[in-house]
Protein backbone atom coordinates (compact mmCIF):
# COMPACT_ATOMS: atom_id res chain seq x y z
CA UNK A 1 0.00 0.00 0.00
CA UNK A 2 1.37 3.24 -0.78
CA UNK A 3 1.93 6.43 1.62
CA UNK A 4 -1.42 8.79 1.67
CA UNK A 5 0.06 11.48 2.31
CA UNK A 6 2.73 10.85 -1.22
CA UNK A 7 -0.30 9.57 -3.62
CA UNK A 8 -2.55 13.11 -2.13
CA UNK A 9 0.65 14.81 -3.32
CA UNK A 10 2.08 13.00 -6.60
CA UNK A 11 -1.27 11.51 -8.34
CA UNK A 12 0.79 12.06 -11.52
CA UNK A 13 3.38 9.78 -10.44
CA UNK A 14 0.51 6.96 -9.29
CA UNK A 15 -0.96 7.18 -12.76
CA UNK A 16 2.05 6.56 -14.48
CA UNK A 17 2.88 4.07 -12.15
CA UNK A 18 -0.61 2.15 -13.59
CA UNK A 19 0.60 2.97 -17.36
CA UNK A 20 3.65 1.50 -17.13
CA UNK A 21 2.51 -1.44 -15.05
CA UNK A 22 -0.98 -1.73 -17.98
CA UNK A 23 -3.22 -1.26 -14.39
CA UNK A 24 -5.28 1.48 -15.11
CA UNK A 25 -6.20 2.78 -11.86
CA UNK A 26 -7.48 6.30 -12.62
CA UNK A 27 -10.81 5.21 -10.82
CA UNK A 28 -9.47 4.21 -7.46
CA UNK A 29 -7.11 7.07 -7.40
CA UNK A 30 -9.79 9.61 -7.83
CA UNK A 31 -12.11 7.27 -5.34
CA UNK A 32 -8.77 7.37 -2.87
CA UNK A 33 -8.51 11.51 -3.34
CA UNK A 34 -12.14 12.09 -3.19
CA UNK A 35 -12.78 9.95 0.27
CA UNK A 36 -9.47 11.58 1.22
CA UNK A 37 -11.11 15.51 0.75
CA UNK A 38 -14.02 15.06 2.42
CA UNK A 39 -12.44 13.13 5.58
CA UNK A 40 -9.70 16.26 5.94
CA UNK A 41 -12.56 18.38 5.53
CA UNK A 42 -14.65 16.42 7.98
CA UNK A 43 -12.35 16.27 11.18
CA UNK A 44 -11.82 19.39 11.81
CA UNK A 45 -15.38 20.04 12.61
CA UNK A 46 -15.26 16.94 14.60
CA UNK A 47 -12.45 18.07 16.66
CA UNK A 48 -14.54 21.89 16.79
CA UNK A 49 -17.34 20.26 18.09
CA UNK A 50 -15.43 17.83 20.52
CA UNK A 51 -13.59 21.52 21.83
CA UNK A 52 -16.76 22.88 22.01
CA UNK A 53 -17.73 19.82 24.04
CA UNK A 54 -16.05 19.97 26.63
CA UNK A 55 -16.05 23.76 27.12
CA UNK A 56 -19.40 23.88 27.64
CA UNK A 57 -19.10 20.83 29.97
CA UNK A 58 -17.04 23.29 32.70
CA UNK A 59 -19.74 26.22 32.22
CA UNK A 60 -22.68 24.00 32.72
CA UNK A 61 -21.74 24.04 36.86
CA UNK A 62 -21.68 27.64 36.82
CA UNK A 63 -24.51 28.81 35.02
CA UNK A 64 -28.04 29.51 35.73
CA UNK A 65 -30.89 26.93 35.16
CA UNK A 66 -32.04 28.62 32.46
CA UNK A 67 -28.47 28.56 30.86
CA UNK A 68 -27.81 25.12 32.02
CA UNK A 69 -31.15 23.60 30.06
CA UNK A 70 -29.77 25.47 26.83
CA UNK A 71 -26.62 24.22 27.33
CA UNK A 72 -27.79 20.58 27.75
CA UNK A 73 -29.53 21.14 24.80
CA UNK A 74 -26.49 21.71 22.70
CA UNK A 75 -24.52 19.23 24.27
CA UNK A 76 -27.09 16.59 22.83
CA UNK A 77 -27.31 18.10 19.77
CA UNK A 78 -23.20 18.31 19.55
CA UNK A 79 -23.29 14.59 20.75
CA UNK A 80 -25.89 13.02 18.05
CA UNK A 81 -23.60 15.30 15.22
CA UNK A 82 -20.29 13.77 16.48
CA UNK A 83 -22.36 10.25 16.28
CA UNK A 84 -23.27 11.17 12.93
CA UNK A 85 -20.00 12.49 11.93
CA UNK A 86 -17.94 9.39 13.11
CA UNK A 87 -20.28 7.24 11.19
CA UNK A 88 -19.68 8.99 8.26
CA UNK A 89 -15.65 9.09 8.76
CA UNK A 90 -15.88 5.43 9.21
CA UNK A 91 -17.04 5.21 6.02
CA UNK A 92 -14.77 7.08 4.43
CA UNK A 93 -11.62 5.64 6.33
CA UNK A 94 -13.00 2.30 4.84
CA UNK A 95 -13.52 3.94 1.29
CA UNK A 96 -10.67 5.61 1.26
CA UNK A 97 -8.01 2.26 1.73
CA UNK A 98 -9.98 0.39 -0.27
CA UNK A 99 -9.25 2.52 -3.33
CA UNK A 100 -5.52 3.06 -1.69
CA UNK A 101 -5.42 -1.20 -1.42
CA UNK A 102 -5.60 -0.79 -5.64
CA UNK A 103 -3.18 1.94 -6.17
CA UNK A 104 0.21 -0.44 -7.78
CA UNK A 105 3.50 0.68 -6.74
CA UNK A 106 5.99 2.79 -8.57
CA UNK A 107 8.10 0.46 -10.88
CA UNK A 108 11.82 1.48 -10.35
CA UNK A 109 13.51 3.35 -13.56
CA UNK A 110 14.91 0.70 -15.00
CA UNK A 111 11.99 -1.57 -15.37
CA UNK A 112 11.80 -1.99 -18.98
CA UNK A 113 8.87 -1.03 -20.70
CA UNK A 114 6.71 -4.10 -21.96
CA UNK A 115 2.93 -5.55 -21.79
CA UNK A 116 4.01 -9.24 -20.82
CA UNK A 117 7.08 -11.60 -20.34
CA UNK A 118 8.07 -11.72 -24.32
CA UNK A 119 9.19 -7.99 -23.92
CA UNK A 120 11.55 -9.01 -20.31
CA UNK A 121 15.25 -7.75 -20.95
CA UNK A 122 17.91 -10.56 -20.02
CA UNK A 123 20.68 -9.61 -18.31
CA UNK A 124 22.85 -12.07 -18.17
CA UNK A 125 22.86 -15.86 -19.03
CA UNK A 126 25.35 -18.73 -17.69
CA UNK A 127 25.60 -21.76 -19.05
CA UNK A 128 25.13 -23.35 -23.04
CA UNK A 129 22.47 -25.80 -23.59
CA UNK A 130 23.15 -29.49 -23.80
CA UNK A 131 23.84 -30.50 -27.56
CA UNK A 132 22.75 -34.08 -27.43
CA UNK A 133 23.76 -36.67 -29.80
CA UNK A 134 20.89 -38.62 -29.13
CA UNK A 135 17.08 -38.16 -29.67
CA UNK A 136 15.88 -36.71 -26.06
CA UNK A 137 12.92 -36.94 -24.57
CA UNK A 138 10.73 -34.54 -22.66
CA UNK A 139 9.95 -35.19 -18.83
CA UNK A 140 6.55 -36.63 -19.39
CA UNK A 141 8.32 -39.93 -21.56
CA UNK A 142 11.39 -40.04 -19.24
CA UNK A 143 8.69 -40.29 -16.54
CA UNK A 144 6.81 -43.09 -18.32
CA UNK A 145 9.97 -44.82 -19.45
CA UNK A 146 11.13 -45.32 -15.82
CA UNK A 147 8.01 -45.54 -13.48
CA UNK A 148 8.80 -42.60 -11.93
CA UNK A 149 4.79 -40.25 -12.04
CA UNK A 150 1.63 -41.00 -12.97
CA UNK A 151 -0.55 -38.48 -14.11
CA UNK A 152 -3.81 -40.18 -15.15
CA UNK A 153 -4.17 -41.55 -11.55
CA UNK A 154 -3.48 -38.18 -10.63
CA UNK A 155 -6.08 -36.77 -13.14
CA UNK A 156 -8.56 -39.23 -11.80
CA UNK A 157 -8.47 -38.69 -8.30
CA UNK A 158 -7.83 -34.98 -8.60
CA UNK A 159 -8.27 -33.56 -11.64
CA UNK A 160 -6.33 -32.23 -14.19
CA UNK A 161 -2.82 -30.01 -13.46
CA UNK A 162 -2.13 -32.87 -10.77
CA UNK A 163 0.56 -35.64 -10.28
CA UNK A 164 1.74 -38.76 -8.46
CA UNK A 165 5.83 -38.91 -8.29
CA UNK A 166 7.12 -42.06 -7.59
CA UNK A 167 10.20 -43.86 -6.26
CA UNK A 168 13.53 -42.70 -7.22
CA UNK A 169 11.66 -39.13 -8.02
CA UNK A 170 10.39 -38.74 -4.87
CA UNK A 171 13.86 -38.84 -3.52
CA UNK A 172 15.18 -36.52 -5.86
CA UNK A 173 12.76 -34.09 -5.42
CA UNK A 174 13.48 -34.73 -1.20
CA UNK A 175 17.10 -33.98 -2.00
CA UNK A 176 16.51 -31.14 -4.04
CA UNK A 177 14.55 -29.33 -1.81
CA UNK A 178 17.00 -30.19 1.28
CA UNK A 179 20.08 -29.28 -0.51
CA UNK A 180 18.26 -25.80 -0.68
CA UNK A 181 17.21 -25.26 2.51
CA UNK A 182 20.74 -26.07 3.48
CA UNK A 183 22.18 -23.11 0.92
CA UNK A 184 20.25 -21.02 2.58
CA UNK A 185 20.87 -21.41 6.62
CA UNK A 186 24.80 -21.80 5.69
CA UNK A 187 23.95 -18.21 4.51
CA UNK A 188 22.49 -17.35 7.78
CA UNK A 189 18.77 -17.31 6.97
CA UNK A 190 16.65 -18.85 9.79
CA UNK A 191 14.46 -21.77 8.95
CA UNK A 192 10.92 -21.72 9.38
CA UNK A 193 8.17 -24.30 9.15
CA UNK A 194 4.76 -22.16 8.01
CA UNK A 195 0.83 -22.62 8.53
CA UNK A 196 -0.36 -23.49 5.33
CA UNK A 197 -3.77 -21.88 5.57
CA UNK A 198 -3.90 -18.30 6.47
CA UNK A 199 -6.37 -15.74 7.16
CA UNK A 200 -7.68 -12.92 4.69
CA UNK A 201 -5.29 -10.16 6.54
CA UNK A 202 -1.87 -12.14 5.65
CA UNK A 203 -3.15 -11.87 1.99
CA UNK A 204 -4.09 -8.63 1.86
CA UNK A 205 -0.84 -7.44 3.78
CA UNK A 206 1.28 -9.28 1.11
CA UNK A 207 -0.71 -7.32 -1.56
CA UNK A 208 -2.31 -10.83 -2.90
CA UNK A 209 -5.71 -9.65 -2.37
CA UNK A 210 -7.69 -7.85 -3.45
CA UNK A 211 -7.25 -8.83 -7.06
CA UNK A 212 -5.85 -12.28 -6.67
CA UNK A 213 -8.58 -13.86 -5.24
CA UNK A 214 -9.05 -16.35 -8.53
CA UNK A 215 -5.27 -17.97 -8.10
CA UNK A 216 -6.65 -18.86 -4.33
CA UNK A 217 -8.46 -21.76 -3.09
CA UNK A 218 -10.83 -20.63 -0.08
CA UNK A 219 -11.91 -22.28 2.86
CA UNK A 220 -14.89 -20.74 2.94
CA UNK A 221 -16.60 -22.26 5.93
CA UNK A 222 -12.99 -21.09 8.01
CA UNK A 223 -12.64 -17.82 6.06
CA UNK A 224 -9.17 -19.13 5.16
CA UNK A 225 -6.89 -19.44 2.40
CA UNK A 226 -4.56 -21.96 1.01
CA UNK A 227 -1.32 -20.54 0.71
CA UNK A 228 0.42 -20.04 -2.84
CA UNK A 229 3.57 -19.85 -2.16
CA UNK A 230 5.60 -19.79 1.99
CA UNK A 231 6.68 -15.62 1.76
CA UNK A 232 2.48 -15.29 2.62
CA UNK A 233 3.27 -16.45 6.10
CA UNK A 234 6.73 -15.48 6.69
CA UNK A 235 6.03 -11.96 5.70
CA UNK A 236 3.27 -11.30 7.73
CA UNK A 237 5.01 -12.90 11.00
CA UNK A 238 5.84 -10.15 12.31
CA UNK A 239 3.09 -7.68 11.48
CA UNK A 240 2.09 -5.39 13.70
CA UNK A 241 5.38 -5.14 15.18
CA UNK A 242 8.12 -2.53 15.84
CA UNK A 243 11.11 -4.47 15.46
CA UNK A 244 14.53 -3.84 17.05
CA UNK A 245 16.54 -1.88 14.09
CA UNK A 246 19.91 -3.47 15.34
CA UNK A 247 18.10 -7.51 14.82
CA UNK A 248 17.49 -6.25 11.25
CA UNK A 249 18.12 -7.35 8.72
CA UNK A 250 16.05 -10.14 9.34
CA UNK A 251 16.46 -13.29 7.24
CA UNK A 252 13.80 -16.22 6.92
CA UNK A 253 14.09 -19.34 4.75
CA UNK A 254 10.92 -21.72 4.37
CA UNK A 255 10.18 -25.01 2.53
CA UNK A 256 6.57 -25.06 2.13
CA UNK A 257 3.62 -26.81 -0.09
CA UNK A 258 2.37 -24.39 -2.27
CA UNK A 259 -1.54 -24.67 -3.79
CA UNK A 260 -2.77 -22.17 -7.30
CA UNK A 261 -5.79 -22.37 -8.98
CA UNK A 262 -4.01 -21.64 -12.33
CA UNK A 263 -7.42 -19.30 -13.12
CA UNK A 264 -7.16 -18.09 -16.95
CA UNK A 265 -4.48 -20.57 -18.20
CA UNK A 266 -6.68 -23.01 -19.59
CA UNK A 267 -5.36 -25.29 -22.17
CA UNK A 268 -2.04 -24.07 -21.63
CA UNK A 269 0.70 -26.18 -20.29
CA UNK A 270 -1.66 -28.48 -19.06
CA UNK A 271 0.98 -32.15 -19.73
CA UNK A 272 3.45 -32.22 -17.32
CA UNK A 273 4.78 -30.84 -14.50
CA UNK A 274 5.14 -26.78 -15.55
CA UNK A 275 1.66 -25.39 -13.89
CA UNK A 276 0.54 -27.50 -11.49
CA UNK A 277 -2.12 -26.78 -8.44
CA UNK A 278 0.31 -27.92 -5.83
CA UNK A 279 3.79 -28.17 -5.30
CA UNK A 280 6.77 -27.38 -2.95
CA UNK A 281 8.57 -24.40 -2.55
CA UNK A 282 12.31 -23.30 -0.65
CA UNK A 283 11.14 -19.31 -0.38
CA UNK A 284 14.06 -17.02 1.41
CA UNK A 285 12.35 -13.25 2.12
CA UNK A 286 14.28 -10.76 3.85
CA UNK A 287 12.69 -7.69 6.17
CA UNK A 288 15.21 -4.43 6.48
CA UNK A 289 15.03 -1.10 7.44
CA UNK A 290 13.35 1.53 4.86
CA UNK A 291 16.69 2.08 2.44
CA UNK A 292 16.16 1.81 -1.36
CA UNK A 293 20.15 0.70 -1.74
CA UNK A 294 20.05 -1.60 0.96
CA UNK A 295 16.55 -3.22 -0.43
CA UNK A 296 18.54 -3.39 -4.09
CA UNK A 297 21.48 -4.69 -2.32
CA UNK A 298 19.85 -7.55 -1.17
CA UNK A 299 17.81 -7.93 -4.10
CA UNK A 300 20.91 -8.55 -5.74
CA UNK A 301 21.90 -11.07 -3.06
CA UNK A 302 18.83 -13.35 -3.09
CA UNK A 303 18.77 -13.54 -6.90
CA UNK A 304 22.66 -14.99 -6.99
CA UNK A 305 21.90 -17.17 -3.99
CA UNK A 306 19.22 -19.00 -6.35
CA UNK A 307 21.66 -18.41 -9.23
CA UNK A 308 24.39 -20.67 -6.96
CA UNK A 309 21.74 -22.83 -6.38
CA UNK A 310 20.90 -23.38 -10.61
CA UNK A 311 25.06 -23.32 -10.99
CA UNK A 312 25.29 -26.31 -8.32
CA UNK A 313 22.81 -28.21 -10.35
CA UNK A 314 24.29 -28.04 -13.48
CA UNK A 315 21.66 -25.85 -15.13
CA UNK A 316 22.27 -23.39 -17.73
CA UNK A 317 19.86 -20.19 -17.03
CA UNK A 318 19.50 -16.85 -17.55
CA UNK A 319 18.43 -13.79 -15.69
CA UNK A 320 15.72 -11.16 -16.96
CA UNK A 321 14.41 -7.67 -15.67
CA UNK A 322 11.03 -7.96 -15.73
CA UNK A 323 8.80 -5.44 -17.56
CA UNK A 324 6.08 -3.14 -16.37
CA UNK A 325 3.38 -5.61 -17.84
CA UNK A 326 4.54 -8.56 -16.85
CA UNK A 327 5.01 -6.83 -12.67
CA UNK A 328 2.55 -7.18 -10.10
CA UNK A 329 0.69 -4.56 -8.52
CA UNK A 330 3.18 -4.72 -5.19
CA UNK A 331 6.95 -4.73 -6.80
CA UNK A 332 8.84 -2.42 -7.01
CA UNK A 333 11.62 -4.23 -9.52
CA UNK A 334 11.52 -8.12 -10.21
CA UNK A 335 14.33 -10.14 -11.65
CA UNK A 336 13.11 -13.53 -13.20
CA UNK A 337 15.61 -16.73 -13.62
CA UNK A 338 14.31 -18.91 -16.54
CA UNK A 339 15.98 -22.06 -16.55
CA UNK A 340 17.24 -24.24 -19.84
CA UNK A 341 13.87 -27.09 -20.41
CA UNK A 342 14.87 -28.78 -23.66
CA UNK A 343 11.68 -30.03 -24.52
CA UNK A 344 10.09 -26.39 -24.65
CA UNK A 345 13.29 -25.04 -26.58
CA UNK A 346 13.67 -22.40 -24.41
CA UNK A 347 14.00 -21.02 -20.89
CA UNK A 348 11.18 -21.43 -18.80
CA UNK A 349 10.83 -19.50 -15.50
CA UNK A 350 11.77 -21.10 -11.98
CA UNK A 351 12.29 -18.31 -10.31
CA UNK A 352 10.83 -14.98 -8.95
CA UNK A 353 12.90 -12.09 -6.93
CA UNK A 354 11.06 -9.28 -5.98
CA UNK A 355 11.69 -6.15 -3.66
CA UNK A 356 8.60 -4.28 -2.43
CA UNK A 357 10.07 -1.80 -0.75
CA UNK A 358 7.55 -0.64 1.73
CA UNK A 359 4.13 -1.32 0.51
CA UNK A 360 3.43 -4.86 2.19
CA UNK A 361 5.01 -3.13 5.29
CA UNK A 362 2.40 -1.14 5.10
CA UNK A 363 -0.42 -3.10 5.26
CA UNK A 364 1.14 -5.35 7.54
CA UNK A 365 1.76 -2.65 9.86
CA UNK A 366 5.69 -3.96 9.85
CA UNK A 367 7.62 -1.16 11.25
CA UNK A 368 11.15 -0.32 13.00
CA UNK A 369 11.76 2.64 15.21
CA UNK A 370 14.85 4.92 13.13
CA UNK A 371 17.50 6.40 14.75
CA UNK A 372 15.26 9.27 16.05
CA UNK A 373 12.86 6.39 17.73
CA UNK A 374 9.83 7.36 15.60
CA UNK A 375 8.29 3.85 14.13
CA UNK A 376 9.72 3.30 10.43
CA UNK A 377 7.82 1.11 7.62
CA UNK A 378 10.45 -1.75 6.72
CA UNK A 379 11.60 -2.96 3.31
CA UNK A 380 10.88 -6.49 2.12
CA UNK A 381 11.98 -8.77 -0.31
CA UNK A 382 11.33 -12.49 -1.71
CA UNK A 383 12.58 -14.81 -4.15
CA UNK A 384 12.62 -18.67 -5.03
CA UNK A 385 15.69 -20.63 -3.56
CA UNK A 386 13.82 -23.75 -5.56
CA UNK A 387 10.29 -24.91 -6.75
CA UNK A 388 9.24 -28.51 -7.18
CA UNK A 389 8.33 -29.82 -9.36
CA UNK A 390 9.29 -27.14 -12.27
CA UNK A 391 12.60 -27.83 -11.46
CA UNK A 392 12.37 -31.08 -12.11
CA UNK A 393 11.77 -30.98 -15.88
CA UNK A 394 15.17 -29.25 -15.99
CA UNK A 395 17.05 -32.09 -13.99
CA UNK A 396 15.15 -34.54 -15.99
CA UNK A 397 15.87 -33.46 -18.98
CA UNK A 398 19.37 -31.83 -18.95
CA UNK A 399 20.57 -34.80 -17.45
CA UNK A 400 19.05 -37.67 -19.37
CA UNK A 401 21.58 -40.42 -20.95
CA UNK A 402 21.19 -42.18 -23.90
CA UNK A 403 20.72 -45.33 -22.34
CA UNK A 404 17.19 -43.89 -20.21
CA UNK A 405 18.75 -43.01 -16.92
CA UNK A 406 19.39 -39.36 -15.63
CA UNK A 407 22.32 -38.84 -14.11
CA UNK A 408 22.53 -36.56 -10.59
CA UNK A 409 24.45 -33.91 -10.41
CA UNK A 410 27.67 -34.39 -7.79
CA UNK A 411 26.02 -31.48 -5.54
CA UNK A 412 22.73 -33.99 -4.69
CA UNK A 413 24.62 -37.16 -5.02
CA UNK A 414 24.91 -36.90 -0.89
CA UNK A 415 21.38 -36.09 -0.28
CA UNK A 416 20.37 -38.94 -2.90
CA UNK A 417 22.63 -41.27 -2.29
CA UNK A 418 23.41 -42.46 -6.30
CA UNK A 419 24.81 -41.38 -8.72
CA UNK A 420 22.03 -42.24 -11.50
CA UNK A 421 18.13 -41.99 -11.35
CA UNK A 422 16.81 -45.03 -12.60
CA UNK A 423 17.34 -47.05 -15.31
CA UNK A 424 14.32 -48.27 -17.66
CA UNK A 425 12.35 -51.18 -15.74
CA UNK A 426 12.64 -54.41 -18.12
CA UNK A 427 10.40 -55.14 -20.54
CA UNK A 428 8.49 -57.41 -18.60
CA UNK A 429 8.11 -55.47 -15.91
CA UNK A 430 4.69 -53.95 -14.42
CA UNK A 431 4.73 -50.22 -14.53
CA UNK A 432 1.41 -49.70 -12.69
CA UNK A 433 0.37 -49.04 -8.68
């Protein structure tokens, strides 16, 4: 959420923010500035009356009956308009953030401009793609060929978008999602085990509602929500606090399972493991005092901690600056890595690093007290260590063999405990249950 007091006094700067970002938000801002005029306009009568409130209340002693019954009078009439009038500020508090709750945030400069993720600007890219000199396979066949998912099960018991892994995948994906969690405390981040439901205000404070309300499944009987990916909770643990500027910054790392509705991407990537309604997630976020260089600082730290992670792996990648477009409402600046999937002939995105500076703060109420001792809005920041199981489909098919098996890369070798994933069951084999 942004500042009041800086959209009341740059609504120039708020609408461009919406034309660069392709949110058109002239309505809310001119809901926001019109709830905003009439609530300055309103308190100072409020706080007339409430002076002339108690004024009278010190005559009334004093004064003669005749006085005193007049000035009962106006006391009830002062009281019924200050009922009236807090009513009516109510309602425009209310009004007035829920037009400020669709205002995006400012973009940073050098956000390209762009309308979706075909216009995002690479930065950099490590790594060539694998030339094989064999005919490769995509992650649905290697997954066939040795009994290692089953999707129609899946499809049948869930629905569509869903997936059984099974033996040596299962352990991979354990050991993938271990050797990340253990990148990140031998940086120093603090693990964290996460509710996976949350209530409305953890959404709303990490700027996921109100407009993301399709991606969500709903509890609806428990008013609560199925998380979409772990920096819901780990952001919002500590709203509503003033936190001690010399613990900050504060580092959190969280494996979590991750649910999406995948609303409006019907039909597309719907074999596989790319969009999926659940999966797991190693999410790092970061909470720091109110400094744009600091916040880019580390939002150049948590994208090469993920880029170590890709390197250890054996995964060639690449890094993009995400357009206006293509950014949510909340970021201020997001840097996607898209990693190497032969079977799509491209790069396909793994992960997400964004910096917010302080607009879920805001709504969270997540403050600091500065070095005067007034209470501070913090900075935050996120990003993908690893998600399962998109990554997958780059281990599968980077490191497929000739003769069916993948090989593991040296880095997971200890957390797997082989050196190969599988080789293709024999012919005679069953491949079902």
């Amino acid at each position: 959420m942004l500042d009041p007091k800086w959209v009341r006094e740059h609504p120039d700067d708020v609408i461009e923010a919406g034309r660069k970002k392709h949110m058109p938000c002239e309505e809310a801002l001119e809901g926001f500035l019109a709830a905003d005029r009439e609530l300055r306009a309103l308190l100072p009568e409020v706080e007339g009356l409430r002076s002339e409130q108690k004024n009278a209340a010190k005559t009334i002693g004093r004064a003669s009956a005749a006085e005193r019954e007049a000035l009962l009078e106006r006391q009830k009439e002062i009281k019924a308009r200050i009922q009236d009038l807090g009513r009516r500020e109510k309602e425009l508090k209310e009004r007035r953030e829920a037009c400020l709750l669709r205002l995006p945030n400012p973009p940073a400069q050098d956000v390209p401009e762009g309308v979706d993720d075909r216009d995002n600007v690479e930065i950099r890219r490590v790594g060539e793609p694998r030339v094989f000199d064999f005919e490769p396979k995509d992650h649905v066949r290697i997954c066939e060929d040795l009994d290692l998912a089953d999707f129609p099960r899946a499809a049948e018991i869930a629905g569509t978008r869903n997936y059984f892994l099974k033996g040596d995948l299962v352990l991979l994906e354990e050991a993938v999602l271990r050797f990340a969690l253990d990148h990140m405390c031998a940086k120093g981040f603090r693990p964290l085990t996460v509710p996976l439901l949350v209530r409305d205000f953890a959404m709303v404070g990490t700027a996921y509602f109100p407009g993301g309300e399709e991606q969500a499944y709903r509890c609806e009987k428990d008013s609560l929500n199925l998380i979409g990916t772990g920096e819901v909770p780990v952001t919002a643990f500590h709203a509503g606090e003033i936190l001690d500027r010399g613990n900050l910054p504060i580092r959190y790392v969280t494996r979590s399972v991750c649910f999406r509705r995948e609303a409006g991407t019907y039909g597309k990537d719907t074999k596989g493991f790319y969009r999926v309604h659940q999966f797991q997630k190693v999410e790092q976020v970061i909470v720091d005092i109110g400094d744009p260089d600091r916040s880019l600082a580390h939002h150049e730290s948590i994208t090469r901690n993920s880029e170590e992670l890709l390197q250890a792996l054996e995964l060639p990648y690449r890094v993009v600056n995400v357009c206006g477009g293509d950014l949510g409402q909340p970021q201020v600046q997001k840097f996607d890595i898209e990693t190497w999937m032969p079977s799509r002939e491209g790069y396909g995105e793994t992960h997400s690093a964004s910096r917010f500076h302080d607009f879920q703060a805001r709504r969270l109420r997540l403050r600091y007290r500065g070095e005067d001792g007034k209470p501070r809005f913090c900075h935050t920041l996120n990003n993908t260590v690893v998600a399962s199981p998109r990554i997958l489909i780059a281990l599968l098919e980077n490191h497929q063999q000739e003769d069916g098996s993948v090989r593991v890369p040296e880095a997971l070798r200890p957390y797997f405990g082989k050196d190969r994933l599988g080789l293709p069951p024999s012919r005679g084999s069953a491949s079902g249950g």
